[in-house]
Structure formats: structure tokens, C-alpha cells
Protein backbone atom coordinates (compact mmCIF):
# COMPACT_ATOMS: atom_id res chain seq x y z
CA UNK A 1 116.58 178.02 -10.21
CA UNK A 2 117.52 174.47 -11.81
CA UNK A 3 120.97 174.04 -13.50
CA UNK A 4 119.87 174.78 -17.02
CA UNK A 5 118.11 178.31 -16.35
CA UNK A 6 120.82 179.55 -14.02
CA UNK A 7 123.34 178.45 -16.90
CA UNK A 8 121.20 179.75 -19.89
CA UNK A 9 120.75 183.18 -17.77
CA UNK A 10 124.68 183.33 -17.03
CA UNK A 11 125.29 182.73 -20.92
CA UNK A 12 123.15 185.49 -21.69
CA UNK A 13 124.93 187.60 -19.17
CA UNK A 14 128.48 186.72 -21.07
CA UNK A 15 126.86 187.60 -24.71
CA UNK A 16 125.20 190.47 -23.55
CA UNK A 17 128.40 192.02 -22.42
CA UNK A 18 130.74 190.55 -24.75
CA UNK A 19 132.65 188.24 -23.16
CA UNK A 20 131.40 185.41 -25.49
CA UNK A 21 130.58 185.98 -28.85
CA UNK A 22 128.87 182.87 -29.93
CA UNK A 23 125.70 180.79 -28.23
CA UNK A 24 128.34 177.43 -27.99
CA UNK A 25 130.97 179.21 -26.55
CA UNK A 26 129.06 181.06 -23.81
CA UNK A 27 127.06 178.34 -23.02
CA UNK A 28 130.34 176.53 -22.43
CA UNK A 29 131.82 179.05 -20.42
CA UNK A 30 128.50 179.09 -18.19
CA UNK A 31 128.29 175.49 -17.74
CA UNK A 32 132.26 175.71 -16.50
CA UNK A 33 131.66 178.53 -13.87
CA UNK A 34 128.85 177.25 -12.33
CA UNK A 35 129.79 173.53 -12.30
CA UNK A 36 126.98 172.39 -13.96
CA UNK A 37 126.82 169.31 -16.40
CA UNK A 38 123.58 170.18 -18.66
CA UNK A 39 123.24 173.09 -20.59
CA UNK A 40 120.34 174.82 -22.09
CA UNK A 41 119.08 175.22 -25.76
CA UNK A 42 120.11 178.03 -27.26
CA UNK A 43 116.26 178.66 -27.40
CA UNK A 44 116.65 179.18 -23.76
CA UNK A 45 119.73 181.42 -24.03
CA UNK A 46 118.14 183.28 -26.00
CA UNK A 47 114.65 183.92 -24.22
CA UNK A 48 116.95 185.00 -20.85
CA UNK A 49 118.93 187.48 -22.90
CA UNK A 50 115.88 189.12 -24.18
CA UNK A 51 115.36 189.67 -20.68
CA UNK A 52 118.05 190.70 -19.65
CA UNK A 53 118.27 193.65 -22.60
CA UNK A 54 115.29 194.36 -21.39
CA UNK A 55 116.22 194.68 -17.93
CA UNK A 56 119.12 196.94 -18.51
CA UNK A 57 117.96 198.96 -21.98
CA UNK A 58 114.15 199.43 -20.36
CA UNK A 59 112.27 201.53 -23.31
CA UNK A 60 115.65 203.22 -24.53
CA UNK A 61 115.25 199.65 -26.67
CA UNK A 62 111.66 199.67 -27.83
CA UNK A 63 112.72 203.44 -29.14
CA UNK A 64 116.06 201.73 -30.90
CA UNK A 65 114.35 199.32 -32.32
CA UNK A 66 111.25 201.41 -33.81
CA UNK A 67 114.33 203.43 -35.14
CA UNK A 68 116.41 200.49 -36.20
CA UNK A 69 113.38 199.27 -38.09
CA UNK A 70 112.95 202.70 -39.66
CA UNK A 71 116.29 202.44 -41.01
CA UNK A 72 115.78 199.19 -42.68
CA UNK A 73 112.79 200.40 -44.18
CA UNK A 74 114.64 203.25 -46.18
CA UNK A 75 117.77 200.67 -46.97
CA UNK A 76 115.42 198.43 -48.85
CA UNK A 77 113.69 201.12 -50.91
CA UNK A 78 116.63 201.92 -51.80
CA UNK A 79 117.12 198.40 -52.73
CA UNK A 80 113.47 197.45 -53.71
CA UNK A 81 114.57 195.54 -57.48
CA UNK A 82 115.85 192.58 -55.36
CA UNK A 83 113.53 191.54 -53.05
CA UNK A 84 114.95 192.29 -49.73
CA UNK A 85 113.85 190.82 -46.48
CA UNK A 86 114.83 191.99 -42.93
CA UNK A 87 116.39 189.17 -41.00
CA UNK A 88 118.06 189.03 -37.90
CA UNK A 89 117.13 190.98 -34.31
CA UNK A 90 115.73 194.16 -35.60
CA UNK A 91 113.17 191.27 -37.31
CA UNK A 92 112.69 189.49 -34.41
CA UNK A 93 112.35 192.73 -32.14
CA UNK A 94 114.87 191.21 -29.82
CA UNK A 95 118.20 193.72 -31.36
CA UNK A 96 119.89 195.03 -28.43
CA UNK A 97 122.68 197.50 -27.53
CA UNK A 98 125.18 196.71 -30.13
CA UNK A 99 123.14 194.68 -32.67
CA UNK A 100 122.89 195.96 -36.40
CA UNK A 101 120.78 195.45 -39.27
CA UNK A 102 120.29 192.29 -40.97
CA UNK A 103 119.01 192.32 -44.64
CA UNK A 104 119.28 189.59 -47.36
CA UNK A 105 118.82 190.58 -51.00
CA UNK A 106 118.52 188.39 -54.24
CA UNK A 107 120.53 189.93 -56.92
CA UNK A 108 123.17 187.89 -59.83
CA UNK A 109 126.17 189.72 -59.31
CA UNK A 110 126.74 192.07 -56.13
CA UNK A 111 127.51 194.65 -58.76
CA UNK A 112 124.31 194.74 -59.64
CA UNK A 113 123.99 196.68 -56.28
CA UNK A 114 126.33 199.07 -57.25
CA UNK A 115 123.84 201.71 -58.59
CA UNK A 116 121.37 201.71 -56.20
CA UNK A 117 123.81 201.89 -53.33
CA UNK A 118 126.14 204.71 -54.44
CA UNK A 119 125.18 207.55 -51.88
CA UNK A 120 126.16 205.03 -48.92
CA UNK A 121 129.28 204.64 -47.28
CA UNK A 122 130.32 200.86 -47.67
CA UNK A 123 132.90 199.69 -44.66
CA UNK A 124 133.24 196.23 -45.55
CA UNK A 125 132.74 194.16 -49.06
CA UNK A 126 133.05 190.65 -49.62
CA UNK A 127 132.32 186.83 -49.87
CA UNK A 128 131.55 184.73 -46.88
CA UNK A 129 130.50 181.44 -45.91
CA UNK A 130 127.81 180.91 -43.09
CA UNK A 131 126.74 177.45 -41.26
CA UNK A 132 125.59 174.36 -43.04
CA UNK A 133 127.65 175.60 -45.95
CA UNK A 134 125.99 178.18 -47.15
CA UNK A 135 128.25 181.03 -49.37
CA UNK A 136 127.05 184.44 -50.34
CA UNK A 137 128.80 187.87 -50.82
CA UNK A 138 127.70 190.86 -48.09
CA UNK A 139 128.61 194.43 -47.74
CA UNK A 140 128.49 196.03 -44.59
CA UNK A 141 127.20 199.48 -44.51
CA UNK A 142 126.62 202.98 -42.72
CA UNK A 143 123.51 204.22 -41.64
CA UNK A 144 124.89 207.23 -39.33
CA UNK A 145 125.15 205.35 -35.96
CA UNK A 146 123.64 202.06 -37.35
CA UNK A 147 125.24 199.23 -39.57
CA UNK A 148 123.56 197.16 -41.61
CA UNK A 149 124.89 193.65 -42.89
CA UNK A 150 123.27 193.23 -46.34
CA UNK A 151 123.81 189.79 -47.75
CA UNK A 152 123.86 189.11 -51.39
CA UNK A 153 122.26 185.43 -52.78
CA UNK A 154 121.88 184.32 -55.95
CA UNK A 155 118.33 184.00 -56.40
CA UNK A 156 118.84 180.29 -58.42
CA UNK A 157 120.20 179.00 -55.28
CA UNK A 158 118.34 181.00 -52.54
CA UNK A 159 116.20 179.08 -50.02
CA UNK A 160 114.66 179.76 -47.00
CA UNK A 161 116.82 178.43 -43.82
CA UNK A 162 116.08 177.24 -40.72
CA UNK A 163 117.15 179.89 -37.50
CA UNK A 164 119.90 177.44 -35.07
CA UNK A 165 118.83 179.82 -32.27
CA UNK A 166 114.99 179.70 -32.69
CA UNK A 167 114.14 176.41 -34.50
CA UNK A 168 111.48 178.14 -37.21
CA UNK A 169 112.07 179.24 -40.97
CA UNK A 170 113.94 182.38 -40.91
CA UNK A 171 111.28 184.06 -43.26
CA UNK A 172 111.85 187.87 -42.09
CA UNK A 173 109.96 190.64 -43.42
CA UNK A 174 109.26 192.19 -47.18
CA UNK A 175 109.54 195.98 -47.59
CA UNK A 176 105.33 195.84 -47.73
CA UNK A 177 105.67 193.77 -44.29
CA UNK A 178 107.84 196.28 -42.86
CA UNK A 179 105.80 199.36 -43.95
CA UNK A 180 102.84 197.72 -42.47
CA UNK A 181 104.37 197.03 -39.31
CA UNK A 182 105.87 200.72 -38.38
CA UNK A 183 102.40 201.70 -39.31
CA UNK A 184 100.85 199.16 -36.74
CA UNK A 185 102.50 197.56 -34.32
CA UNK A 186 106.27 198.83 -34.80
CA UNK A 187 107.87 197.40 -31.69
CA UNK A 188 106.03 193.65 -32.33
CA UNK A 189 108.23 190.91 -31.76
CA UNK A 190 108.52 187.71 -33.69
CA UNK A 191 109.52 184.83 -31.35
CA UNK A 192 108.25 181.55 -30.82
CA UNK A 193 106.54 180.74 -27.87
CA UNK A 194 109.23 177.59 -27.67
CA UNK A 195 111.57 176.56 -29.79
CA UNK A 196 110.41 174.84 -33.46
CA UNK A 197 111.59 171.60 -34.69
């Protein structure tokens, strides 16, 4: 196993269990156990911890995820006036043992999500600023054993955005995608074969 797999595999192993929270850091924290001077993309951190979910969740995660996806499903009915799109893991098919839901909605004002989101217990409300600059508002909410992190963007500002883990457009899934897809092929993942430019 060359230097860069045996690092991107022990970075997995860290993020999988929680001892690093972010690709950098446990890529950095790899790299200084094992000695080694290159590290991997986080393309390639990311392929081994797919694996290794897989390894240890077996088809207790295919279940989750057809479950997971389920849940998203009914969260953007619920939200179906702005747009939403399933981002994140439970998009990519590669959510794990801990992961939540990841939706992004277009709305003016986050109170205009008031109303549509009154029989749901909301744990966590407020703005927040994500890489390359980007600031939004996002509520974090219930869905009895789940969470689901629903960002709110202003749709005069919204544009797609490129994935720093995967390389490609983070273009998710519509509510008619996601119907589709539990009707289909429920547990399909979207990956690239290698990482985009």
C-alpha cells in the first residue's frame, strides 16, 4: 500500500470515528502517525471512508439511507414553494452512522419558512458563513432520530457551488428527482468515478 492510500485510509479511519472532524485536519493527523510526507486528495479520503462505512455498517446503511432519503422526501413537501434540493451524503448515498440531512432551500427571508415548518421541532436557528465566503441562514431540525440541516439562500444570490471533497457541481436532487429515485433505484449513489476539476 503506497504512502498516500495507507494515509487517505487512516484519515478515513479518524473521521469515521470522530477523532477528526474535518478532511485537513485528519489528513494531517494521518500523515503525522504514519511518517509520511504526501497526502492524499480529499477525493481519496473520501472513496476509503465509503469503504470503510461500508465495511463496518454492511446493509444496516443501505436500509439508513433508503430511510434517510425517505425523510428528506417528506421535509421538502413540506417545503415544496422554495425549491429545495437534497445536498450532502444522503445525496451522494455515501451518509454514514452519524451523518444527517442536508437540504438547501431558496426563500427571501427565513421567516418565510415559518408557516410551512410549524409542526417541527427546530433545535438550532441561525446565520452562518460556509467556505469561499459564502453566508446563508440554516435551521437545524428534528426528524425523530434524524436531523436535518436546512439552509436558507436568497434566491438573487444563489448559485450552484463546486463540492471541495468531490471536485463536481454540487447540483443535488429536486423533490421530482427524489420521488423518482425511492421509486427506482433508492440506494443509487452519486460519486464520481475520480475526482472533477
Amino acid at each position: 500500500m503506497s504512502d498516500r492510500s495507507s494515509v487517505a485510509r487512516e484519515a478515513a479511519r479518524l473521521l469515521y470515528s470522530g477523532a477528526a472532524e474535518e478532511y485537513i485536519q485528519a489528513k494531517e493527523m494521518a500523515a503525522a502517525s504514519l511518517g509520511a510526507k504526501s497526502t492524499p486528495s480529499n477525493y481519496e479520503v473520501a472513496i476509503e471512508l465509503d469503504r470503510l462505512a461500508d465495511e463496518a455498517e454492511g446493509g444496516v446503511r443501505q436500509r439508513r439511507l433508503t430511510e434517510m432519503r425517505g425523510k428528506a422526501l417528506a421535509l421538502m413537501r413540506d417545503l415544496k414553494g422554495f425549491s429545495p434540493r437534497l445536498i450532502g451524503s444522503v445525496w451522494r448515498g455515501t451518509a454514514r452512522r452519524g451523518s444527517d440531512i442536508d437540504l438547501v432551500v431558496l426563500a427571501r427571508s427565513p421567516s418565510d419558512l415559518e408557516a410551512p415548518l410549524a409542526d417541527y421541532e427546530i433545535r438550532e436557528r441561525g446565520e452562518v458563513n460556509f467556505k469561499g465566503g459564502v453566508h446563508a441562514y440554516h435551521l437545524k431540525i428534528d426528524l425523530g432520530g434524524d436531523e436535518a440541516e436546512v439552509v436558507v439562500r436568497d434566491p438573487a444570490e444563489y448559485e450552484e457551488e463546486r463540492c471541495d471533497i468531490y471536485g463536481d457541481v454540487k447540483r443535488g436532487l429536486t423533490l421530482a428527482e427524489l420521488e423518482r429515485l425511492l421509486r427506482t433505484d433508492p440506494i443509487r449513489k452519486f460519486v464520481p468515478r475520480r475526482r472533477s476539476r
